[in-house]
Protein backbone atom coordinates (compact mmCIF):
# COMPACT_ATOMS: atom_id res chain seq x y z
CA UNK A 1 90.70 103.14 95.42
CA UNK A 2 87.93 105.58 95.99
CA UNK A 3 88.37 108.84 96.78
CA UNK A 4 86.09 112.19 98.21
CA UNK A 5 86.74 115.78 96.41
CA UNK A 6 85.43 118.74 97.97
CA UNK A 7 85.49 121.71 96.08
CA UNK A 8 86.42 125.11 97.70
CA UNK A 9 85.11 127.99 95.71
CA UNK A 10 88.10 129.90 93.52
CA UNK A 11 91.23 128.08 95.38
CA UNK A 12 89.97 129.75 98.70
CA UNK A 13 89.96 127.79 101.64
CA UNK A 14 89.21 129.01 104.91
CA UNK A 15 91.50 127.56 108.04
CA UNK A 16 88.32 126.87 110.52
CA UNK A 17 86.45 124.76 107.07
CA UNK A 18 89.69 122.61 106.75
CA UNK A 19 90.22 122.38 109.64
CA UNK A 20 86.81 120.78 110.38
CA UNK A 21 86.79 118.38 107.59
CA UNK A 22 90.55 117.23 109.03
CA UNK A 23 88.73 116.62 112.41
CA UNK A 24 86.36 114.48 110.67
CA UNK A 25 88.89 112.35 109.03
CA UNK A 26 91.15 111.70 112.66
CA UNK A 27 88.24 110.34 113.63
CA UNK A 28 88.59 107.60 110.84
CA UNK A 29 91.94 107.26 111.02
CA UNK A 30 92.64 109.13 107.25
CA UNK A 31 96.39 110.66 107.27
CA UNK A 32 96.81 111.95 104.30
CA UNK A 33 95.03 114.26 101.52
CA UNK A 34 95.67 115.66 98.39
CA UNK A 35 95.05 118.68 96.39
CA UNK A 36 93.76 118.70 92.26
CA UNK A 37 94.17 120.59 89.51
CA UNK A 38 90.97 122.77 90.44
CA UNK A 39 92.29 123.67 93.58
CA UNK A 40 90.03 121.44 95.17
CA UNK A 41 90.54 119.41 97.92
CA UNK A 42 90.91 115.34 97.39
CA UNK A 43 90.41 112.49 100.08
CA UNK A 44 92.17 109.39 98.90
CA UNK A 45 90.35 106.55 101.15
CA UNK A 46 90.09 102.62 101.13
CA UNK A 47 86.42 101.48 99.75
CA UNK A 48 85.95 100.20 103.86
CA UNK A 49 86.19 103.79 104.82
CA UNK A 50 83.80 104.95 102.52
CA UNK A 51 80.73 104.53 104.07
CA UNK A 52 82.00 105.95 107.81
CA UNK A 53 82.97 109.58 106.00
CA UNK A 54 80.37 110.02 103.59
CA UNK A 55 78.22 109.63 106.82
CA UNK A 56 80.46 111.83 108.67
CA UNK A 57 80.83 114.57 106.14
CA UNK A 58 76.91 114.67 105.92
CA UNK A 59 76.79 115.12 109.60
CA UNK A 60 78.68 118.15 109.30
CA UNK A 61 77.19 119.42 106.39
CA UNK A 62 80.05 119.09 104.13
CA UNK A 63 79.30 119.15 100.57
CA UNK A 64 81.04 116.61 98.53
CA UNK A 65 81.36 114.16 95.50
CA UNK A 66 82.30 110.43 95.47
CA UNK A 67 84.75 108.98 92.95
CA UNK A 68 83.03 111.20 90.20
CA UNK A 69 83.13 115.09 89.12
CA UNK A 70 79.65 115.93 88.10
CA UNK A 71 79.95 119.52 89.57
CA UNK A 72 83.56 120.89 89.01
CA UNK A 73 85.44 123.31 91.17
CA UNK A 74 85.28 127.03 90.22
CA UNK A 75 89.06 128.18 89.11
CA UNK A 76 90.65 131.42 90.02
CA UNK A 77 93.50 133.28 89.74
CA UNK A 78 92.86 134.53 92.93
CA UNK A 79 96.39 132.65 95.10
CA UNK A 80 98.60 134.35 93.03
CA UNK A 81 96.86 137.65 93.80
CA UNK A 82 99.58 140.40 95.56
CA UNK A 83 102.57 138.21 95.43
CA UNK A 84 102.88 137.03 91.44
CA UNK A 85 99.97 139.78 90.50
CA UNK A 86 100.30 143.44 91.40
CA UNK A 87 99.35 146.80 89.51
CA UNK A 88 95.66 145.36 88.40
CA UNK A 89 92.23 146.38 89.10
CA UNK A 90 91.31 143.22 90.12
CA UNK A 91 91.67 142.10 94.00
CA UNK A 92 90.44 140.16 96.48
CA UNK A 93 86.65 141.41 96.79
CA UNK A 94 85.79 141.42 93.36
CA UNK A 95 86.79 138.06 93.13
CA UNK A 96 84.50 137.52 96.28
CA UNK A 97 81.48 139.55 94.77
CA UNK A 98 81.58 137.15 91.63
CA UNK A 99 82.21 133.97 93.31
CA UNK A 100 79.45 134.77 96.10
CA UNK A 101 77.12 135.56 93.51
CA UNK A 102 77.36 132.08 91.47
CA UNK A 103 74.37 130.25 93.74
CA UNK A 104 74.08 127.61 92.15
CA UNK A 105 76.06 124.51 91.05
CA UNK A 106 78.01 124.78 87.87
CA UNK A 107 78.18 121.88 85.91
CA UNK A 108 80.49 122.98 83.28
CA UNK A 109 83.90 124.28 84.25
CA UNK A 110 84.05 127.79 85.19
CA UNK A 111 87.39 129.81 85.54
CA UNK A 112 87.80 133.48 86.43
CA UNK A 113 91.22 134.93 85.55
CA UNK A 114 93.53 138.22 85.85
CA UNK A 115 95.29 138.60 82.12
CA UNK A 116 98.42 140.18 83.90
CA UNK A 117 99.15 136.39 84.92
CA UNK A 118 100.15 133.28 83.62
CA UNK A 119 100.59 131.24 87.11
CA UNK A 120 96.73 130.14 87.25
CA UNK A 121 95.81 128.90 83.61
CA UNK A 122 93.54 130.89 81.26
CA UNK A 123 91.36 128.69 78.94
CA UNK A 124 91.35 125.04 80.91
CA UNK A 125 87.86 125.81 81.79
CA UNK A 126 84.46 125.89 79.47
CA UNK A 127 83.41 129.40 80.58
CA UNK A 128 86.44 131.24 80.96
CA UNK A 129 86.60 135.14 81.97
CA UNK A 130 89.70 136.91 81.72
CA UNK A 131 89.87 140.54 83.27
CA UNK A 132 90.24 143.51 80.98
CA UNK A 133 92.96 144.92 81.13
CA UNK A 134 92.08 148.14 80.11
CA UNK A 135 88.66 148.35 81.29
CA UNK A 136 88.22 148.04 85.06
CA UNK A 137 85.80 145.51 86.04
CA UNK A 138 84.87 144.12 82.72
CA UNK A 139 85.65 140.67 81.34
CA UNK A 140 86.72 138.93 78.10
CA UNK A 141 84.92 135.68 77.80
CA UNK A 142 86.27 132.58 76.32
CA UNK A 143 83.96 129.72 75.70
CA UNK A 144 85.53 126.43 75.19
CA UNK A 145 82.74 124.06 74.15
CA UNK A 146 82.61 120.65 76.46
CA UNK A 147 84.65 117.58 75.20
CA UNK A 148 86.38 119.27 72.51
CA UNK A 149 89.18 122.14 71.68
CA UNK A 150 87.24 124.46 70.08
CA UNK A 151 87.34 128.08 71.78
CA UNK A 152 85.41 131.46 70.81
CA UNK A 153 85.85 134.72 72.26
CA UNK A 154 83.20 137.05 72.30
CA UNK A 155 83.27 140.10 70.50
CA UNK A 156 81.67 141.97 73.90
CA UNK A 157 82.58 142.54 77.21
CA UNK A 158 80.61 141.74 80.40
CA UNK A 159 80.30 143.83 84.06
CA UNK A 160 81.55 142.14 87.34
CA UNK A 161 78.33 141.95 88.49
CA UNK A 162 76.76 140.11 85.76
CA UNK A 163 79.30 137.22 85.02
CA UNK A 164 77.78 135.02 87.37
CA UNK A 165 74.37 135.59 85.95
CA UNK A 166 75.71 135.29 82.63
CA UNK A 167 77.17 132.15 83.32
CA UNK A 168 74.51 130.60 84.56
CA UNK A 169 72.41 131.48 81.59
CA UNK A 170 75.38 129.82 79.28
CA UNK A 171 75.60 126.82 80.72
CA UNK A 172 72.49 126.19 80.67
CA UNK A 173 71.60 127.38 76.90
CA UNK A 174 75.28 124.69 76.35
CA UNK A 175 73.66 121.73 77.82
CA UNK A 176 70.48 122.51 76.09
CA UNK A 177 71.47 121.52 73.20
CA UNK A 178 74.24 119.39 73.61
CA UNK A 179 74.04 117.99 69.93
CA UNK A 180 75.14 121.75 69.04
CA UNK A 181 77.51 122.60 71.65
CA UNK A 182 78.62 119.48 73.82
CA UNK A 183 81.30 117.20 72.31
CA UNK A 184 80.90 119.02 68.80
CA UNK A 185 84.44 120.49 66.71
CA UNK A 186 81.87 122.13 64.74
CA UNK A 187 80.54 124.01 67.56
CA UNK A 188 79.70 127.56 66.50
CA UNK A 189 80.15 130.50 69.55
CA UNK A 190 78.24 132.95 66.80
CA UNK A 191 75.42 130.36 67.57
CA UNK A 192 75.09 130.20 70.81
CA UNK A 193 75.96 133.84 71.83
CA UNK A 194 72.86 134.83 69.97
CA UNK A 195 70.63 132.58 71.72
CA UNK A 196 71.53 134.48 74.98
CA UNK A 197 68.89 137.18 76.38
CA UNK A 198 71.40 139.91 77.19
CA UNK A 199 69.15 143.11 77.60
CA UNK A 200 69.33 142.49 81.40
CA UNK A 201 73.06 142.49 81.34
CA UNK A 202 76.03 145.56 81.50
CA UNK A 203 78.02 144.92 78.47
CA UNK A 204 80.38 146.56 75.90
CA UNK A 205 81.86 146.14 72.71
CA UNK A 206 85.48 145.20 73.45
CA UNK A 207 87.95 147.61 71.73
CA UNK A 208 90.25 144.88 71.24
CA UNK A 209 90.69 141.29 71.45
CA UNK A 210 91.93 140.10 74.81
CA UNK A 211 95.98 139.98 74.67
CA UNK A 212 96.78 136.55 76.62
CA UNK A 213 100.05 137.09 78.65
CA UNK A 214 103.27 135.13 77.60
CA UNK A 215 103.66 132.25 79.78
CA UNK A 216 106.10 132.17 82.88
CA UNK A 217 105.61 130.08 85.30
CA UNK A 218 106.73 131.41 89.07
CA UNK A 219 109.06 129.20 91.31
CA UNK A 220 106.04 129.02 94.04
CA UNK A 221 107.44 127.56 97.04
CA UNK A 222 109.20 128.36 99.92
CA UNK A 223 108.57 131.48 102.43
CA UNK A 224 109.16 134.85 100.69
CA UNK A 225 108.90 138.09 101.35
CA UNK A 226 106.08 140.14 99.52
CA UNK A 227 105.26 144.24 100.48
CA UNK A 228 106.15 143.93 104.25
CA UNK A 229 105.00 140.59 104.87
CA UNK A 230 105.51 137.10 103.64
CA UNK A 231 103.99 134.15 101.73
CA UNK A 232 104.57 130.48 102.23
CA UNK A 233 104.45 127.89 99.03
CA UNK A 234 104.15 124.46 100.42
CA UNK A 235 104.51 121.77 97.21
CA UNK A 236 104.83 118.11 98.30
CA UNK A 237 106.60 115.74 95.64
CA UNK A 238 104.25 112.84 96.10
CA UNK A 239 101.07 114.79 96.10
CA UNK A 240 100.65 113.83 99.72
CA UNK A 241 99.69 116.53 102.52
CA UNK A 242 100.08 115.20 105.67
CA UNK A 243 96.26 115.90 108.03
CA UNK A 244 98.05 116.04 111.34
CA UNK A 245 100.52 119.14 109.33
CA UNK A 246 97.37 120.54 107.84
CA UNK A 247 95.69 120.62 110.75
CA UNK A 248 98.79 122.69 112.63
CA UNK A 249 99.00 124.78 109.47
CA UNK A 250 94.88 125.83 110.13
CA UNK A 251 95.69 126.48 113.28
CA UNK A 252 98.77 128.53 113.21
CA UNK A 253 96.95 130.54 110.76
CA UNK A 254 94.02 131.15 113.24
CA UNK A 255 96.04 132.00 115.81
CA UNK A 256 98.03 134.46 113.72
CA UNK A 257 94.98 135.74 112.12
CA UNK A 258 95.84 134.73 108.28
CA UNK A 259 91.78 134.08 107.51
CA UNK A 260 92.84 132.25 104.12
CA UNK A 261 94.94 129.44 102.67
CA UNK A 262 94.98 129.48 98.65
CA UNK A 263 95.17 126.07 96.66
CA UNK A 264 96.99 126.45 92.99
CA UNK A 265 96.32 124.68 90.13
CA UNK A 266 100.00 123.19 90.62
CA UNK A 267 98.84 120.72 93.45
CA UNK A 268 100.55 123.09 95.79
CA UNK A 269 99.27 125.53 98.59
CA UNK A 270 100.26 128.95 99.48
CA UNK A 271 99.57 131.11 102.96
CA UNK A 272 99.90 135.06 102.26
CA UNK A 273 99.85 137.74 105.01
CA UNK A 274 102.39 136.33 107.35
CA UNK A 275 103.76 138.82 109.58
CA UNK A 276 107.28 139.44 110.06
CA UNK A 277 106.81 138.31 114.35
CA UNK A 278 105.24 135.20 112.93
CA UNK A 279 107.57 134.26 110.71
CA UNK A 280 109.78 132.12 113.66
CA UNK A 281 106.64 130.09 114.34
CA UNK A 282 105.82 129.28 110.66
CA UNK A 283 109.49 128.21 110.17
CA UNK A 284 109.27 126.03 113.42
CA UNK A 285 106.48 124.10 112.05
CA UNK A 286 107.60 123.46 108.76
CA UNK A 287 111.09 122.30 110.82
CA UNK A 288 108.99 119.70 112.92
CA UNK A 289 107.12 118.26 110.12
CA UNK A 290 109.71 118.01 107.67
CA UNK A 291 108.51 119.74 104.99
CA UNK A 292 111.23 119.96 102.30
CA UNK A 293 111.37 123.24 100.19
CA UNK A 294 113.50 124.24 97.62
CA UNK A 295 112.95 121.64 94.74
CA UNK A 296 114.25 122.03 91.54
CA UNK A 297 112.74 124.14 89.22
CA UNK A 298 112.38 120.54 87.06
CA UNK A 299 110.01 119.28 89.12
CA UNK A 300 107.99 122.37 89.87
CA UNK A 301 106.97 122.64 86.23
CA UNK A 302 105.39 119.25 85.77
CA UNK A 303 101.51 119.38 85.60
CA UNK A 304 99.98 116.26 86.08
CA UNK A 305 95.84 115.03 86.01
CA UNK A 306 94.62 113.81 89.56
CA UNK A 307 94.70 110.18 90.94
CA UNK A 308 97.14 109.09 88.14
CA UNK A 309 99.90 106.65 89.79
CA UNK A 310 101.24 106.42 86.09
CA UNK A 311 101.86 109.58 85.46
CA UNK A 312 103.55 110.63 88.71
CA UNK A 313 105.82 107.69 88.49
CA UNK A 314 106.50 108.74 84.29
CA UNK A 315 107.37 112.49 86.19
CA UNK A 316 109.90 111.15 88.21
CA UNK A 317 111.32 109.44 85.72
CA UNK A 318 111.70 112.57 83.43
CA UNK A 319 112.79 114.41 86.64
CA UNK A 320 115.56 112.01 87.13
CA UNK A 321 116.20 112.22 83.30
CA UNK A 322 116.67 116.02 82.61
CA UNK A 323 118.80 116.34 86.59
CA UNK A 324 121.11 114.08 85.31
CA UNK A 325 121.49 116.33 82.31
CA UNK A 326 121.66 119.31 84.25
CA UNK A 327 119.33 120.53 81.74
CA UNK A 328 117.25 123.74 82.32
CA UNK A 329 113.93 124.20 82.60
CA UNK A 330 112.78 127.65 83.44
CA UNK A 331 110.13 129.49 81.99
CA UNK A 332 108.14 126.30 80.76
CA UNK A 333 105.56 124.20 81.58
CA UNK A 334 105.49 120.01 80.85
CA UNK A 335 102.15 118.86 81.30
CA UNK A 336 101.81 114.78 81.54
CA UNK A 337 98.85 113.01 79.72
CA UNK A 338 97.68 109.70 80.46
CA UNK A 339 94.04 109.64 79.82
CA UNK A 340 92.30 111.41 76.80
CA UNK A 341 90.57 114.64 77.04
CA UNK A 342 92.00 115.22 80.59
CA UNK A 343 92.50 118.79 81.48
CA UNK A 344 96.27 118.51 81.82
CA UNK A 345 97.96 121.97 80.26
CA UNK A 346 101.72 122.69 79.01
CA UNK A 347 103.67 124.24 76.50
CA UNK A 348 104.80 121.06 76.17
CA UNK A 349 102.95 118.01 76.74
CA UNK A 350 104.14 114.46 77.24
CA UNK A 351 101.03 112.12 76.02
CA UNK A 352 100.98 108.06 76.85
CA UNK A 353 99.33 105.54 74.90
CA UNK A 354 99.00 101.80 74.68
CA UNK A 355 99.64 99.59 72.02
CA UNK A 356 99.43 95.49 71.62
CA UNK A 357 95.89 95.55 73.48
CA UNK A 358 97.94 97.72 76.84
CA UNK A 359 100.62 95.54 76.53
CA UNK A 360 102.92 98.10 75.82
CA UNK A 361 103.00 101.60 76.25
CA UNK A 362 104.37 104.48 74.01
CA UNK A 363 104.60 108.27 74.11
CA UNK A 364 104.10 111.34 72.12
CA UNK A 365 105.24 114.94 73.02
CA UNK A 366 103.23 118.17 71.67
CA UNK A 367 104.07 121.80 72.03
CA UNK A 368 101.59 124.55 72.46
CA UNK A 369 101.53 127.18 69.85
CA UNK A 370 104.82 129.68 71.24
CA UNK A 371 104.62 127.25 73.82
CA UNK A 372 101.89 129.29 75.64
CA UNK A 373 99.77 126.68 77.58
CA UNK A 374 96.77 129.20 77.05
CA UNK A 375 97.23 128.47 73.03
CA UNK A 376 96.71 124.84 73.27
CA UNK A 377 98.37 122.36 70.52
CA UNK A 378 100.81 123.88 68.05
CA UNK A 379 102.63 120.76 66.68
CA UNK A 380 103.93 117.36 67.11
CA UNK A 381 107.30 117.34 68.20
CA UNK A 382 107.96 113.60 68.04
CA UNK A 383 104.99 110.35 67.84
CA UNK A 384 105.25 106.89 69.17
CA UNK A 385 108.48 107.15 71.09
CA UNK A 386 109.76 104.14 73.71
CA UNK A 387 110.10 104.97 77.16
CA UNK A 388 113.51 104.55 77.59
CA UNK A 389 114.31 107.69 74.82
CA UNK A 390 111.35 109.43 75.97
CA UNK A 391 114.29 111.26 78.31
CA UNK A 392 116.23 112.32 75.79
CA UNK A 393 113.38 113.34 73.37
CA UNK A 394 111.55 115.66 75.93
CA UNK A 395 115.49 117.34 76.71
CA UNK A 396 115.23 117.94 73.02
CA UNK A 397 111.90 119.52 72.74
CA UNK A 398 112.90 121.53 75.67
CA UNK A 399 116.02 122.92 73.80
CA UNK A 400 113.71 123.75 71.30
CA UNK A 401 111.57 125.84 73.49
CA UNK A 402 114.83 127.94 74.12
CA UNK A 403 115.77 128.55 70.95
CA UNK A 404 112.15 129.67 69.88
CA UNK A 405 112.92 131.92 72.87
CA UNK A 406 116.16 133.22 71.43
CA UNK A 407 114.91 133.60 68.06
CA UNK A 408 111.86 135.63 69.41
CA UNK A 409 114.16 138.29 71.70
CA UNK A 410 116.57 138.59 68.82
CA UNK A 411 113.27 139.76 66.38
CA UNK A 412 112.16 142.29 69.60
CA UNK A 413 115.67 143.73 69.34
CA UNK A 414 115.76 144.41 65.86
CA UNK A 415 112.21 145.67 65.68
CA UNK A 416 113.40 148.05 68.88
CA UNK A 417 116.53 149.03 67.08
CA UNK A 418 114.43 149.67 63.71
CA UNK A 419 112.18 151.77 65.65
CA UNK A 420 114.91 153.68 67.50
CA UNK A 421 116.40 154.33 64.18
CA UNK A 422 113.25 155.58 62.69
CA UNK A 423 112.44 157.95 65.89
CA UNK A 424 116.04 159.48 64.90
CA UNK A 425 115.45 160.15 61.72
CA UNK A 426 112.90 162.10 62.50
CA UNK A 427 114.23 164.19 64.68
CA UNK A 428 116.87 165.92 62.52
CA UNK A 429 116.36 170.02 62.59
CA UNK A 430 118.48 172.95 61.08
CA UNK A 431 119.69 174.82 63.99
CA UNK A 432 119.62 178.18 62.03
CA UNK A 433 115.73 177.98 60.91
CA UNK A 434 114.17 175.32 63.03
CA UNK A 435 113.00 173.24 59.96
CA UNK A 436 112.57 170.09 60.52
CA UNK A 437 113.93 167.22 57.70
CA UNK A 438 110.95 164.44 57.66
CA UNK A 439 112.46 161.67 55.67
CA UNK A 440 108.49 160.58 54.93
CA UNK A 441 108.11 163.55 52.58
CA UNK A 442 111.93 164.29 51.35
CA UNK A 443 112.90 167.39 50.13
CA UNK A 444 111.18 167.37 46.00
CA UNK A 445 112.91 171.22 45.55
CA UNK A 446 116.40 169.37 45.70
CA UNK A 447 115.10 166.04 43.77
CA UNK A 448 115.28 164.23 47.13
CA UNK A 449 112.67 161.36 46.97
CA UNK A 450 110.06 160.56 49.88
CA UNK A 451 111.28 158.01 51.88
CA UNK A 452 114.74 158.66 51.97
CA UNK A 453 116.38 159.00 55.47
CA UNK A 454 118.60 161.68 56.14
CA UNK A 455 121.96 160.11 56.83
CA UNK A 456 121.43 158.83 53.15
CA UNK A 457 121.42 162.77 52.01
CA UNK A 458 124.47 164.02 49.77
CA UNK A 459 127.36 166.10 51.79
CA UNK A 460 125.70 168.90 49.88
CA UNK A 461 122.47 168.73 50.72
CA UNK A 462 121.12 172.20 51.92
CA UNK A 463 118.06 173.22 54.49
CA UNK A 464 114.95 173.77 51.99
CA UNK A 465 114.17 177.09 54.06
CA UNK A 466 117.32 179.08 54.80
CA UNK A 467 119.88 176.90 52.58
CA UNK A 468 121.68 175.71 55.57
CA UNK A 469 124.34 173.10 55.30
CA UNK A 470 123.73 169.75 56.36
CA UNK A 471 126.21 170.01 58.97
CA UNK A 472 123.79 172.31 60.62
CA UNK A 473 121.34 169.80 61.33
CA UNK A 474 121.22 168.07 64.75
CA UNK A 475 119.19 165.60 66.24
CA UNK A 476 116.48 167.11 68.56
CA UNK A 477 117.49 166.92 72.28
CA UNK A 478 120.86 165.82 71.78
């Protein structure tokens, strides 16, 4: 089956665009659409249909692709912004200024990221920019060279309103010299960040490396309240969104003046701004279409590559799998993989291959370094498995995502309580003189070595200064 994608710019859809590209499909009969992993929009159609709506799209002066992805959707974290990210410098217009200023048609994949997130992912793209978040409108960027998994960060850090410039200028030094940079493991970032002319360009040496967040994904569906107004998560289990729904949804939010609809790298979409008086009518229409909400946090997690039948049938039968274990999911992400080099991410990642010429199919599952989809293959968890303990082998792996977990709190508390306990011991004072003991230096006069703390310090032990007791010595602001 062929299909049309249309890309809309960092997730971002307007109501009055969509809604004008779902007037062009009623008029070919076309009921339902999907959404991808870019957040762009995808029109599943039979090859008799083709013709009639590439005809109609050009009409309307639609931009599109058929049944290929030579110009990939721009990523952004830009959805989540408000309701999963708050407290950051970066908001709605400068994700506008940067997006606007990209004019021309990226070939590589380009994605544009707050690093006080985890909901939109980081490094999927080939020129990735992650927010500083300690510099205001300056970026990290992450360059993951085409067809491979080899990613550099630059030691510099780039102005807002230079990274679509600076893109432009890397993509096009990348495909250059593709026998350097495209499909290469050996691909050197050193290289190719010294071929760029940057003298034209706002940049700094970052202080730091860029700290990528821990990953957590958000449930992201349903209609909650945010501030003192509301978002909607719509997530549809077979990938299917209804045009005659769509087309209510673009039309509530015209009439109720919500001028954008966000589309998240989960397949799902999600309306911010609702007002508390229209509320009713956004409830009303999600009554008369039927729009289930409230899934399980086990199938909200799943990640899966566009226009793959196989693996949203090998979802549902993991879904069914870990339900009927009653077995917990939260906090991770299960990517499925049944193509190679597909842009699926996870912390873990369920992989398919075939065996006996396709005959037969087996399965591998992978974890992500600390299970952070951002850090990209740790370790093979278990190779060549048979579908029908694939269930049971993906429960496991998940277990052993928790007890990473566990093990990682349990080192946070003892390095808290070791630092507590270190911030006490230097605190003790001699109420008579005001010396303080500093367990660093010890007390040489009274053979006390450096190092030792001062609950280790003889009954005896006397204030260097004024010859004190120890009993005089208290902690300072108890």
């Amino acid at each position: 089956m062929s299909y049309i994608k249309i890309n809309f710019l960092g997730g971002i859809i307007s109501p009055g665009d969509l809604l004008e590209i779902l007037n062009v499909l009623d008029t070919l009969k076309l009921r339902q659409v999907r959404f991808g992993l870019r957040q762009q929009l995808l029109i599943p159609l039979e090859a008799t249909s083709l013709e009639d709506l590439v005809h109609s799209l050009d009409e309307a002066g639609i931009v599109f692709e058929v049944d290929q992805e030579i110009y990939p959707n721009i990523v952004s974290s830009y959805p989540a912004e408000e309701v999963f990210i708050q407290g950051t410098w970066l908001n709605e217009g400068v994700y506008r200024d940067i997006l606007d200023g990209i004019n021309y048609q990226p070939t590589l994949k380009i994605n544009i990221s707050d690093s006080n997130q985890s909901f939109t992912p980081l490094l999927t793209g080939n020129i990735n920019w992650v927010a500083s978040a300690t510099e205001p409108h300056f970026w990290h960027l992450f360059v993951r060279f085409p067809k491979t998994n080899v990613i550099y960060e630059w030691t510099e850090l780039v102005y807002t309103q230079d990274v679509a410039a600076f893109s432009k200028q890397l993509e096009s030094l990348i495909l250059s010299d593709k026998q350097s940079f495209y499909g290469q493991e050996a691909a050197s970032g050193e290289l190719l960040l010294s071929r760029l002319e940057v003298k034209s360009y706002i940049i700094r040496k970052a202080q730091s490396t860029a700290e990528l967040p821990p990953f957590n994904l958000p449930y992201y569906e349903g209609l909650n309240r945010y501030n003192n107004r509301y978002w909607l998560g719509i997530y549809r289990r077979k990938e299917l969104f209804s045009c005659d729904f769509l087309r209510e949804v673009c039309l509530l939010c015209l009439d109720t003046k919500v001028g954008q609809i966000g589309s998240t790298p989960w397949k799902s979409l999600m309306i911010k701004g609702i007002e508390e008086k229209d509320k009713c009518a956004w409830n009303l229409l999600l009554e008369k279409h039927q729009i289930n909400m409230r899934h399980a946090a086990n199938e909200l997690n799943f990640q899966l590559e566009d226009h793959s039948p196989k693996g949203l049938a090998l979802k549902q039968f993991l879904v069914r799998h870990l339900n009927r274990e009653d077995t917990r999911s939260f906090g991770l992400s299960i990517g499925i993989k049944t193509r190679p080099k597909s842009e699926v991410f996870g912390g873990i990642v369920v992989r398919s291959r075939s065996v006996l010429w396709g005959l037969f199919y087996v399965y591998d599952i992978l974890c992500a370094h600390d299970f952070n989809p951002n850090q990209r293959t740790g370790y093979l968890f278990c190779s060549s498995v048979p579908k029908f303990v694939l269930g049971e082998q993906l429960r496991r792996a998940i277990l052993s995502f928790y007890k990473y977990r566990a093990t990682q709190v349990r080192q946070t508390i003892r390095s808290e309580v070791r630092t507590e306990e270190s911030l006490e011991e230097n605190r003790y004072f001699c109420v008579a003189c005001l010396t303080r003991y500093d367990p660093a230096y010890g007390d040489l006069s009274q053979g006390i070595e450096p190092g030792t703390p001062f609950m280790n310090l003889e009954d005896d032990y006397c204030c260097e200064l004024c010859n004190a007791p120890k009993v005089t010595f208290r902690i300072l602001g108890n």
